[in-house]
Protein backbone atom coordinates (compact mmCIF):
# COMPACT_ATOMS: atom_id res chain seq x y z
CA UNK A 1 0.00 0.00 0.00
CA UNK A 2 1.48 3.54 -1.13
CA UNK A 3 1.82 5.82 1.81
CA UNK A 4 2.07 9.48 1.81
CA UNK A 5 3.91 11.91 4.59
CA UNK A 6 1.37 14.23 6.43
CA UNK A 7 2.76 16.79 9.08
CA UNK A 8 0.06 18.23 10.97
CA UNK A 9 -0.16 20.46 14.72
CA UNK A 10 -2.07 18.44 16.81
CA UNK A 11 -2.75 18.88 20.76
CA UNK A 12 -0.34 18.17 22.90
CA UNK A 13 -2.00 15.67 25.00
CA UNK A 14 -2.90 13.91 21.71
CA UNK A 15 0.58 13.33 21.27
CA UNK A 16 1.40 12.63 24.34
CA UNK A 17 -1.24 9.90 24.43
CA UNK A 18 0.36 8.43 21.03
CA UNK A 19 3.65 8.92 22.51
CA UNK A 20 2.85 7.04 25.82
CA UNK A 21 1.29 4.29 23.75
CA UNK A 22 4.59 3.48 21.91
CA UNK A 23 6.26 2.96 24.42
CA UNK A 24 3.91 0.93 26.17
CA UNK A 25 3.60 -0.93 22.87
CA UNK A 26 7.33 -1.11 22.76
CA UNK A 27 7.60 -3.08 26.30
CA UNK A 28 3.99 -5.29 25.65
CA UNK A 29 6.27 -6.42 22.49
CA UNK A 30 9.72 -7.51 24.53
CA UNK A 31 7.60 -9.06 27.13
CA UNK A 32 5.52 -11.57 24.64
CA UNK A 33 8.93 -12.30 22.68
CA UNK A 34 10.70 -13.28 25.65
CA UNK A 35 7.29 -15.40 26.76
CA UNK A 36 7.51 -16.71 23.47
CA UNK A 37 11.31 -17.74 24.06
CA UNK A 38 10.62 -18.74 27.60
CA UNK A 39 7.59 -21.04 25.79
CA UNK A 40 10.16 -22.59 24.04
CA UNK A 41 9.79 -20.96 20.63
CA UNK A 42 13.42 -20.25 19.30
CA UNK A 43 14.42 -15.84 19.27
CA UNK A 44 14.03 -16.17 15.60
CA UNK A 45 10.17 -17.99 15.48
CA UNK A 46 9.15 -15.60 18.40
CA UNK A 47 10.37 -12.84 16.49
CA UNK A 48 8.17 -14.00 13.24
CA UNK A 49 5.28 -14.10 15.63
CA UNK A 50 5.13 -10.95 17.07
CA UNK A 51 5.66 -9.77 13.20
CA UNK A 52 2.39 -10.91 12.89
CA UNK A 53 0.53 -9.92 16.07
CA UNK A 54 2.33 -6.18 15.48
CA UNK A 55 -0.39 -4.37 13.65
CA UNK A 56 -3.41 -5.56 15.28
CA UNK A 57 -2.22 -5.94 18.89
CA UNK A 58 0.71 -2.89 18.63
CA UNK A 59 -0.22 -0.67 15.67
CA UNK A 60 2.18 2.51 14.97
CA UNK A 61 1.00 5.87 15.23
CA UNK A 62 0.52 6.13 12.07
CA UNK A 63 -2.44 3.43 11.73
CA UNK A 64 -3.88 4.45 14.99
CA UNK A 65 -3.78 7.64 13.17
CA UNK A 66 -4.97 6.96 10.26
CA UNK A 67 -8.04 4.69 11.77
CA UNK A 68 -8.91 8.06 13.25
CA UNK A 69 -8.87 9.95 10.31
CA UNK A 70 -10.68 7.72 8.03
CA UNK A 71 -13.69 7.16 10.27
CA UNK A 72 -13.77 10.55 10.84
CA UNK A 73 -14.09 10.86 7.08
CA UNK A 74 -16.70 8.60 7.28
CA UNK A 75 -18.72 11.06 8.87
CA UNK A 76 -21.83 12.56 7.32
CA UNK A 77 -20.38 16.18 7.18
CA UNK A 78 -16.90 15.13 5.39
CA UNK A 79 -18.31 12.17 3.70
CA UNK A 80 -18.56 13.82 0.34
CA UNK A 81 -19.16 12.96 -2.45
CA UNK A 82 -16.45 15.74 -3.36
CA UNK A 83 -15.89 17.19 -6.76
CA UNK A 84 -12.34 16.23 -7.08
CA UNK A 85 -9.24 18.22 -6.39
CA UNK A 86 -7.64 20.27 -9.62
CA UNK A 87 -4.13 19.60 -10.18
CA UNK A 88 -3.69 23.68 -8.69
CA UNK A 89 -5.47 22.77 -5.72
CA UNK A 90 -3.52 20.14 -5.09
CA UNK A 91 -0.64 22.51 -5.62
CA UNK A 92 -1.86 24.90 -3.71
CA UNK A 93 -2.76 22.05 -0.70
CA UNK A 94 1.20 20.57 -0.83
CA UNK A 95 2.47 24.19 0.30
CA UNK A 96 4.01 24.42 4.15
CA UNK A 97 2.17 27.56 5.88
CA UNK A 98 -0.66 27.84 7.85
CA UNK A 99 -4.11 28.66 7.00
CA UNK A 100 -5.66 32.12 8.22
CA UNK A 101 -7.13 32.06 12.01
CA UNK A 102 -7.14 32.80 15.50
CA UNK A 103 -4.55 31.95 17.84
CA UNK A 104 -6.15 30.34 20.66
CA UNK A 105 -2.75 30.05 22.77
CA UNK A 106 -3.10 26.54 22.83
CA UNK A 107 0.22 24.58 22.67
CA UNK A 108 0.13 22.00 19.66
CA UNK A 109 2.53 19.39 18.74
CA UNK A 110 3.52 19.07 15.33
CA UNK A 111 3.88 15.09 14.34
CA UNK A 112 4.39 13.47 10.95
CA UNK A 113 2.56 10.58 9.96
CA UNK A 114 2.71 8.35 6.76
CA UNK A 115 -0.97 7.50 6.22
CA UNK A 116 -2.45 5.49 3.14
CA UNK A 117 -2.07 7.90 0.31
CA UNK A 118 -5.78 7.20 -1.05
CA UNK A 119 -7.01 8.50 2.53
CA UNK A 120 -4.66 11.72 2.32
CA UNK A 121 -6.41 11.97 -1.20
CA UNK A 122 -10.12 11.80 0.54
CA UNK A 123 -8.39 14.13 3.46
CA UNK A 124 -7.07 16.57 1.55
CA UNK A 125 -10.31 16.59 -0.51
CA UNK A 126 -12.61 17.21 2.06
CA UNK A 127 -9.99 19.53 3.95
CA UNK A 128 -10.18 21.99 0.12
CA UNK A 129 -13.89 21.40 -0.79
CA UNK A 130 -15.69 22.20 3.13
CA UNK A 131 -13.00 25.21 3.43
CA UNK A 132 -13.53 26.78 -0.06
CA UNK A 133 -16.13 29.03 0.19
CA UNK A 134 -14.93 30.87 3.39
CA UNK A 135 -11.37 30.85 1.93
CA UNK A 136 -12.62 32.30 -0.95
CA UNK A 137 -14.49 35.32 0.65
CA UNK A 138 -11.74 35.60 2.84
CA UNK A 139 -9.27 36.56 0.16
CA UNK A 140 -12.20 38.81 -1.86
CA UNK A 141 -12.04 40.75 1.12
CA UNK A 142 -8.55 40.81 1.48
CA UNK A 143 -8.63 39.54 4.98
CA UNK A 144 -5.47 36.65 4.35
CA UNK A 145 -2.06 37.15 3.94
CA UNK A 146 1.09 38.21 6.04
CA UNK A 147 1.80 42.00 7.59
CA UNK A 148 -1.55 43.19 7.24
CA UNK A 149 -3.30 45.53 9.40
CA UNK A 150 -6.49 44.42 10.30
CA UNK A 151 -9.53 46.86 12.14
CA UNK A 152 -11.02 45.11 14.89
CA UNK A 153 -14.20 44.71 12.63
CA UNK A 154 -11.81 43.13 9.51
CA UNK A 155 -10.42 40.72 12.32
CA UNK A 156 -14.10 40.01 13.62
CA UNK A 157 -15.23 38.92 9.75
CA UNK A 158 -11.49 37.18 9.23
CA UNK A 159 -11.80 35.14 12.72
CA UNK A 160 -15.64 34.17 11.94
CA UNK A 161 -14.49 32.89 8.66
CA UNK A 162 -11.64 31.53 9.64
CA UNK A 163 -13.25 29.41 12.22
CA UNK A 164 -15.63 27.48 9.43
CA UNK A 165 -12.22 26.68 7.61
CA UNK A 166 -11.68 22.85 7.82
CA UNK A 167 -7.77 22.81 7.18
CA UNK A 168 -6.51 19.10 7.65
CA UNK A 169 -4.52 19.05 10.94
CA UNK A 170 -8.07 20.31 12.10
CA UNK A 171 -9.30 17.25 10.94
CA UNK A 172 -6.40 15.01 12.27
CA UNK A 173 -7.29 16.48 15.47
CA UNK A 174 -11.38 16.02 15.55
CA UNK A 175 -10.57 12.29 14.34
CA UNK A 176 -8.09 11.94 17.50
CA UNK A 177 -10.95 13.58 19.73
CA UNK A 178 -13.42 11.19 18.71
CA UNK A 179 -11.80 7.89 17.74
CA UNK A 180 -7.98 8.40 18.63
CA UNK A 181 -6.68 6.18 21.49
CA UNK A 182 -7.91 8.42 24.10
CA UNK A 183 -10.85 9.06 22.87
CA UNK A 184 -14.06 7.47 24.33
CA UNK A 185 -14.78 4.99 21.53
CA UNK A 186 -11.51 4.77 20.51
């Protein structure tokens, strides 16, 4: 399966959930190889079968990740169908920056992730089509860009817009809410 790189900010205590689950997927894995070994399976057979247990009973962060993300997708608001992506908006999508908004001071974590590159495709396609009408008043009214100097009413419109813009670490971090590892059904 083709996988594609994502970087996205997400909450600290989202990472630090992921984080914490490494490494206590890290020690669940040395202590059923040496059972294994103890169970009289030789280093090498006890290492082929905790190959095989890895991705259902330790995936990475990256599947936990992207389970998250795609039933998220699944979801009746970003469940499409979605007129697909023109080769400049996927230009325009694979740019580093950050898309206009309020800071809300809270402290985010920036991760990378290598998800299934036909779920970055539905990401990425929900992320453009929800946030393209507010994105595109937004820039009519000149409200996105660097150094500008905003009125308090121009940052009023710009913030209200902003906050119906679905960019896709805002999606990475809904999906974590609501079906990440620490998440109540997750």
């Amino acid at each position: 399966m083709e996988r594609t790189p994502v970087t996205v900010m997400i909450y600290t205590y989202q990472a630090g959930r992921l984080d914490l689950l490494k490494k206590q997927h890290a020690a669940e894995e040395k202590a059923t190889l040496e059972a294994l070994v103890k169970q009289g399976n030789s280093r090498r057979n006890a290492r082929l079968i905790v190959a095989r247990m890895r991705l259902v009973e330790w995936p990475s962060r990256s599947e936990m990740v992207a389970g998250a993300v795609g039933r998220r997708l699944a979801e009746e608001d970003l469940a499409g169908p979605w007129r697909p992506l023109a080769e400049e908006e996927e230009e325009e999508l694979s740019l580093s920056g950050r898309w206009p908004g309020p800071s809300d001071r809270t402290v985010m974590s920036q991760r990378n992730y290598r998800l299934p590159s036909d779920l970055v495709k539905r990401l990425r396609t929900a992320s453009w089509r929800m946030s393209e009408g507010p994105m595109r008043e937004l820039r009519e009214r000149g409200l996105v860009g660097s150094g500008l100097s905003l009125s308090r009413e121009e940052r009023r419109v710009r913030d209200e817009l902003a906050a119906r813009l679905y960019p896709v670490p805002r999606i990475v971090r809904e999906a974590l809410d609501r079906y990440g590892p620490a998440a109540p059904n997750g």
